[in-house]
N, C-alpha and C. Protein backbone atom coordinates (compact mmCIF):
# COMPACT_ATOMS: atom_id res chain seq x y z
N UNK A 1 43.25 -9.50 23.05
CA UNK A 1 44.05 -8.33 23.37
C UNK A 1 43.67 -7.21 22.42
N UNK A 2 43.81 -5.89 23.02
CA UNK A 2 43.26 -4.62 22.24
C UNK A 2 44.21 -4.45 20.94
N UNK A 3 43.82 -3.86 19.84
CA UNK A 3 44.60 -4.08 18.61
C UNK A 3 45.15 -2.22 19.17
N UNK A 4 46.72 -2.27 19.11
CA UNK A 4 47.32 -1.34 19.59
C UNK A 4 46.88 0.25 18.70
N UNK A 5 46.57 -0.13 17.37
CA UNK A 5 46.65 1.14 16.36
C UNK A 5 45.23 1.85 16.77
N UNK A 6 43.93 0.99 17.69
CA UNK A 6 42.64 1.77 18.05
C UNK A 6 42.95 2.42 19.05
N UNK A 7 44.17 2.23 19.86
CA UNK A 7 43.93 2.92 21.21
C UNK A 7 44.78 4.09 21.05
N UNK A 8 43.94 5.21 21.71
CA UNK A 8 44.25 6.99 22.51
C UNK A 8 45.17 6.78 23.19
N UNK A 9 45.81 7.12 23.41
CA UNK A 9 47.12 7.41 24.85
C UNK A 9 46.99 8.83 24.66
N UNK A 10 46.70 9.39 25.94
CA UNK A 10 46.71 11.46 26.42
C UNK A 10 47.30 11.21 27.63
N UNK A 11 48.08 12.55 27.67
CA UNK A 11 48.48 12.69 28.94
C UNK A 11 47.63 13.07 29.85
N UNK A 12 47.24 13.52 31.08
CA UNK A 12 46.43 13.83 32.34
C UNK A 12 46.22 15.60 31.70
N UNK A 13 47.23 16.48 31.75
CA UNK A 13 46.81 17.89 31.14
C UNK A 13 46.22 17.67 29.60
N UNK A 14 46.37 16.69 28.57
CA UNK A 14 45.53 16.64 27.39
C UNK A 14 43.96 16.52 27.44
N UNK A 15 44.09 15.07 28.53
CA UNK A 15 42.52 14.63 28.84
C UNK A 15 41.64 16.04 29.79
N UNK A 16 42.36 16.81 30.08
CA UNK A 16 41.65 17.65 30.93
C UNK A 16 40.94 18.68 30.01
N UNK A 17 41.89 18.76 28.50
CA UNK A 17 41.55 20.06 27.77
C UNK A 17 40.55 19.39 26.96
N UNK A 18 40.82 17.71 26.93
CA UNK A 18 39.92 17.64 25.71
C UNK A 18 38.80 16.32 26.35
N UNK A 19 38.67 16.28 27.32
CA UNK A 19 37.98 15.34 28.07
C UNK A 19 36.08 14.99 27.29
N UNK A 20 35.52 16.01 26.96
CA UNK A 20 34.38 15.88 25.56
C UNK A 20 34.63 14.95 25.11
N UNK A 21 35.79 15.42 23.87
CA UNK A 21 35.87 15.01 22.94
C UNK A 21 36.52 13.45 23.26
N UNK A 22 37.58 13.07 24.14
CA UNK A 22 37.55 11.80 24.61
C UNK A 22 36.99 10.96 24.97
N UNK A 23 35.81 11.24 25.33
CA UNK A 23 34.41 11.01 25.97
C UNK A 23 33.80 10.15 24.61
N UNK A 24 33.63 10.97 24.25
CA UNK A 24 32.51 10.79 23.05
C UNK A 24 33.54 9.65 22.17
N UNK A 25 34.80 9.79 22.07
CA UNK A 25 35.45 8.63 21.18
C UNK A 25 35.42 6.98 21.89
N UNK A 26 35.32 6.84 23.25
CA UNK A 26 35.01 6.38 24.19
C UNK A 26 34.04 5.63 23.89
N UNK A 27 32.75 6.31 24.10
CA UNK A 27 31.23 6.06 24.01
C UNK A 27 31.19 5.15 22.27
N UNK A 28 31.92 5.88 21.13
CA UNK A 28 31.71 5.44 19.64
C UNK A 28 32.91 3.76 19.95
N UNK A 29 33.40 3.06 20.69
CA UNK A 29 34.21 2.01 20.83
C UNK A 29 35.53 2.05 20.84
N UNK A 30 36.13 3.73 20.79
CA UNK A 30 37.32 3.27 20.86
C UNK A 30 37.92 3.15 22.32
N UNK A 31 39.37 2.65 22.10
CA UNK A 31 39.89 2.81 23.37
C UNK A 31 40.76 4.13 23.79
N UNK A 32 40.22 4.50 24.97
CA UNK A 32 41.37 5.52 25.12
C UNK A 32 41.89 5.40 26.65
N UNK A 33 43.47 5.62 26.72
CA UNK A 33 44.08 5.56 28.06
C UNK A 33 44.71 7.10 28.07
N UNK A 34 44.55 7.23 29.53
CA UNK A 34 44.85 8.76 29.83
C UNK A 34 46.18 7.98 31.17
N UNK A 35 47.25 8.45 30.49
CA UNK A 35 48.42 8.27 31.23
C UNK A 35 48.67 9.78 32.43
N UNK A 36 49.78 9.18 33.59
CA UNK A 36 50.36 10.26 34.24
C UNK A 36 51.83 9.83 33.86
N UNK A 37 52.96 10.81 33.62
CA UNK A 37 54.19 10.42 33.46
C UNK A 37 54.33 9.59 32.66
N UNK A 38 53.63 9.42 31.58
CA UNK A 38 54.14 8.71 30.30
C UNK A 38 53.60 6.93 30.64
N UNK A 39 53.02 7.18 32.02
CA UNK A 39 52.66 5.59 32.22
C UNK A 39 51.09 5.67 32.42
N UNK A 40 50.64 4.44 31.53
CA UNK A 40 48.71 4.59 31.63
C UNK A 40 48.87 4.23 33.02
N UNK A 41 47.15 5.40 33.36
CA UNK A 41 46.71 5.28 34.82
C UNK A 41 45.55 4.78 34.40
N UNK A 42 44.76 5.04 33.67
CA UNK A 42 42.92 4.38 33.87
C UNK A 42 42.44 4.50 32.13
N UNK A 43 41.56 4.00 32.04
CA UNK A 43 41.22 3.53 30.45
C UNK A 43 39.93 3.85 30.63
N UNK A 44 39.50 4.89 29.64
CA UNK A 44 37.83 5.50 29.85
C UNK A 44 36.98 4.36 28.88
N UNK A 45 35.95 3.78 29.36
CA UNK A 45 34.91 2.94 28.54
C UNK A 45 33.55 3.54 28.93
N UNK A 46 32.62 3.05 27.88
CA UNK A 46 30.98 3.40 28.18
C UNK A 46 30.73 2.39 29.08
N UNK A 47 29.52 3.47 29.50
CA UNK A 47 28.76 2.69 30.54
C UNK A 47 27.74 1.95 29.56
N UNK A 48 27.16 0.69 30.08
CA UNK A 48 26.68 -0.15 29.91
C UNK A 48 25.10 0.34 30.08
N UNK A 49 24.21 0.87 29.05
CA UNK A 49 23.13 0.83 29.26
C UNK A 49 21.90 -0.01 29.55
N UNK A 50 21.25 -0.42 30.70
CA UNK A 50 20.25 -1.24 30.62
C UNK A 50 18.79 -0.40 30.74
N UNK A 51 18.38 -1.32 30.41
CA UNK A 51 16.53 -1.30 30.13
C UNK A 51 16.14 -0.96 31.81
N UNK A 52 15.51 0.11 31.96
CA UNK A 52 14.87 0.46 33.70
C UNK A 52 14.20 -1.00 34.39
N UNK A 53 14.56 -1.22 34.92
CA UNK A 53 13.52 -2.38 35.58
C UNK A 53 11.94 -1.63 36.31
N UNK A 54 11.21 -2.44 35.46
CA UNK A 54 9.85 -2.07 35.74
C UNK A 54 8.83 -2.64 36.93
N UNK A 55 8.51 -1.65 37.50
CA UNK A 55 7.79 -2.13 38.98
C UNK A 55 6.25 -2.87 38.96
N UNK A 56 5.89 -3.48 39.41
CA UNK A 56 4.61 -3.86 39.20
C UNK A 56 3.76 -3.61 40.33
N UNK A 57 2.94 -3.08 40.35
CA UNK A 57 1.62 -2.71 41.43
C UNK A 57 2.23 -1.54 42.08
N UNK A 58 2.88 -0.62 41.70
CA UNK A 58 3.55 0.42 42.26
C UNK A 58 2.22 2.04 42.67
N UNK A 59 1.31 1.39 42.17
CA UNK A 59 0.25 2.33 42.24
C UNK A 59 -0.99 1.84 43.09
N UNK A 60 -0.91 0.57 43.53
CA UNK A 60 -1.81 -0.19 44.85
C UNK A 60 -1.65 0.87 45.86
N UNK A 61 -2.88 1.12 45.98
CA UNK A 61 -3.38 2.06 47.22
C UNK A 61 -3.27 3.96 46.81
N UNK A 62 -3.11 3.70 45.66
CA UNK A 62 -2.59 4.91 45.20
C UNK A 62 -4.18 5.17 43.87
N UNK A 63 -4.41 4.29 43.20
CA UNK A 63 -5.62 4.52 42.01
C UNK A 63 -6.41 3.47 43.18
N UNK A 64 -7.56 4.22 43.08
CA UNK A 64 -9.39 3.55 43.29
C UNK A 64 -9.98 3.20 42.00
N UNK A 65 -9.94 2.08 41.65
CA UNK A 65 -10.68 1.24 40.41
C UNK A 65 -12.29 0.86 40.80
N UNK A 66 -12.59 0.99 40.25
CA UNK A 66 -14.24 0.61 41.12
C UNK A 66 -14.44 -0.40 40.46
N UNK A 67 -15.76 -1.40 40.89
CA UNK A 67 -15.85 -2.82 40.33
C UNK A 67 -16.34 -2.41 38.74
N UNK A 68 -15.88 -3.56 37.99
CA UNK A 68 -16.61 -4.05 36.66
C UNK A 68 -17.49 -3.85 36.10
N UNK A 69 -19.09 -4.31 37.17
CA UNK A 69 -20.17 -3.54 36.73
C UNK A 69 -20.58 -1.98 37.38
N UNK A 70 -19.44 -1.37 38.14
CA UNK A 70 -19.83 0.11 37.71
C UNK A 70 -19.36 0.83 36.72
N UNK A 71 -18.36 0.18 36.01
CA UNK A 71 -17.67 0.27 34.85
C UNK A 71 -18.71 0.27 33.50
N UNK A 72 -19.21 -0.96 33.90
CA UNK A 72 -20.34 -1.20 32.71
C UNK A 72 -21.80 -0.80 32.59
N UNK A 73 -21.84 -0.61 33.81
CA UNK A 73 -23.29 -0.53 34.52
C UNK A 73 -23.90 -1.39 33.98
N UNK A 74 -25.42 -1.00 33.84
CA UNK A 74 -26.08 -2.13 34.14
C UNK A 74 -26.74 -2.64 32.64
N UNK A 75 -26.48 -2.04 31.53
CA UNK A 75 -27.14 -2.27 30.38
C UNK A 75 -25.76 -3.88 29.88
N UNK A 76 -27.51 -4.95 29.41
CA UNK A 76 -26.84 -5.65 28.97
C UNK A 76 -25.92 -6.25 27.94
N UNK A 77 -26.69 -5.13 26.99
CA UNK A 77 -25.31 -5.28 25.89
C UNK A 77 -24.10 -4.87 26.04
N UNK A 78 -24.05 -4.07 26.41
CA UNK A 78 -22.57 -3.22 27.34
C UNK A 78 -21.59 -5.01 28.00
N UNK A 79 -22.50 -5.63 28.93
CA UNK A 79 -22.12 -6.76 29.71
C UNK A 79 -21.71 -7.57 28.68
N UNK A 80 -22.60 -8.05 27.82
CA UNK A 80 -22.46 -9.13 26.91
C UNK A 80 -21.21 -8.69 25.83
N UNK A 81 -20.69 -7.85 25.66
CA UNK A 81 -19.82 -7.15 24.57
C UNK A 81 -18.90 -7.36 25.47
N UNK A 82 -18.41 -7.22 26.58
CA UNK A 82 -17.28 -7.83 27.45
C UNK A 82 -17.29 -9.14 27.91
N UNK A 83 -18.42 -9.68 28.17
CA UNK A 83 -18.01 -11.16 28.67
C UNK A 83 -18.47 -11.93 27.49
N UNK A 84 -19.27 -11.13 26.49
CA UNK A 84 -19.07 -12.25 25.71
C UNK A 84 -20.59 -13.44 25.56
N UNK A 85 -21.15 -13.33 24.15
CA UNK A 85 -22.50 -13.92 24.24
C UNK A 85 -22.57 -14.85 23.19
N UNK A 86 -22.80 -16.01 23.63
CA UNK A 86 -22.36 -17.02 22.38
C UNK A 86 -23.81 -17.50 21.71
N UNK A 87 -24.93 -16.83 22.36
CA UNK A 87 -25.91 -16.96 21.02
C UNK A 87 -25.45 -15.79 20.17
N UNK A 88 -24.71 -14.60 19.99
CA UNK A 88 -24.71 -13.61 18.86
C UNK A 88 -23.28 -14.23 18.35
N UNK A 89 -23.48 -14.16 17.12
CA UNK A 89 -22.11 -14.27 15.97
C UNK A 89 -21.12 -13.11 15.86
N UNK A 90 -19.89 -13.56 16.19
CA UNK A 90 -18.87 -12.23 15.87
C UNK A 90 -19.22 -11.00 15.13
């Protein structure tokens, strides 16, 4: 249960003048209830931020990659420095 001494109680014309600044006390954890007639109507909380969900292949058909060896063309050290040549030492 909410510990009574953190929570805001405003009336509906308070929250209207000071709705910012309620906001923002809100967002920092506290609680605040914005009453009508001396009785709470709704209790402002933060929204819950998540991480974007990230798309994968969202650019298929969109980028032209050309193959590997036009990438590398045709010199073989170029080749061997990517795939890799196990007569040369690191």
């Amino acid at each position: 249960m909410a510990n009574l001494a953190a929570v805001t109680v405003v009336n509906m014309h308070e929250a209207k003048t000071r709705l910012s600044e309620l906001v923002a006390r809100a967002e920092g954890g506290e609680e605040v209830v914005i009453a009508r007639a001396g009785v709470a109507a709704v209790r402002l909380v933060p929204v819950e931020r998540t991480a974007p969900r990230r798309t994968f292949g969202w650019l298929v058909g969109v980028v032209d990659c050309p193959p590997d060896d036009v990438l590398m063309g045709e010199d073989p050290d170029v080749v061997a420095l990517f795939e890799g040549d196990a007569s040369d030492p690191p």
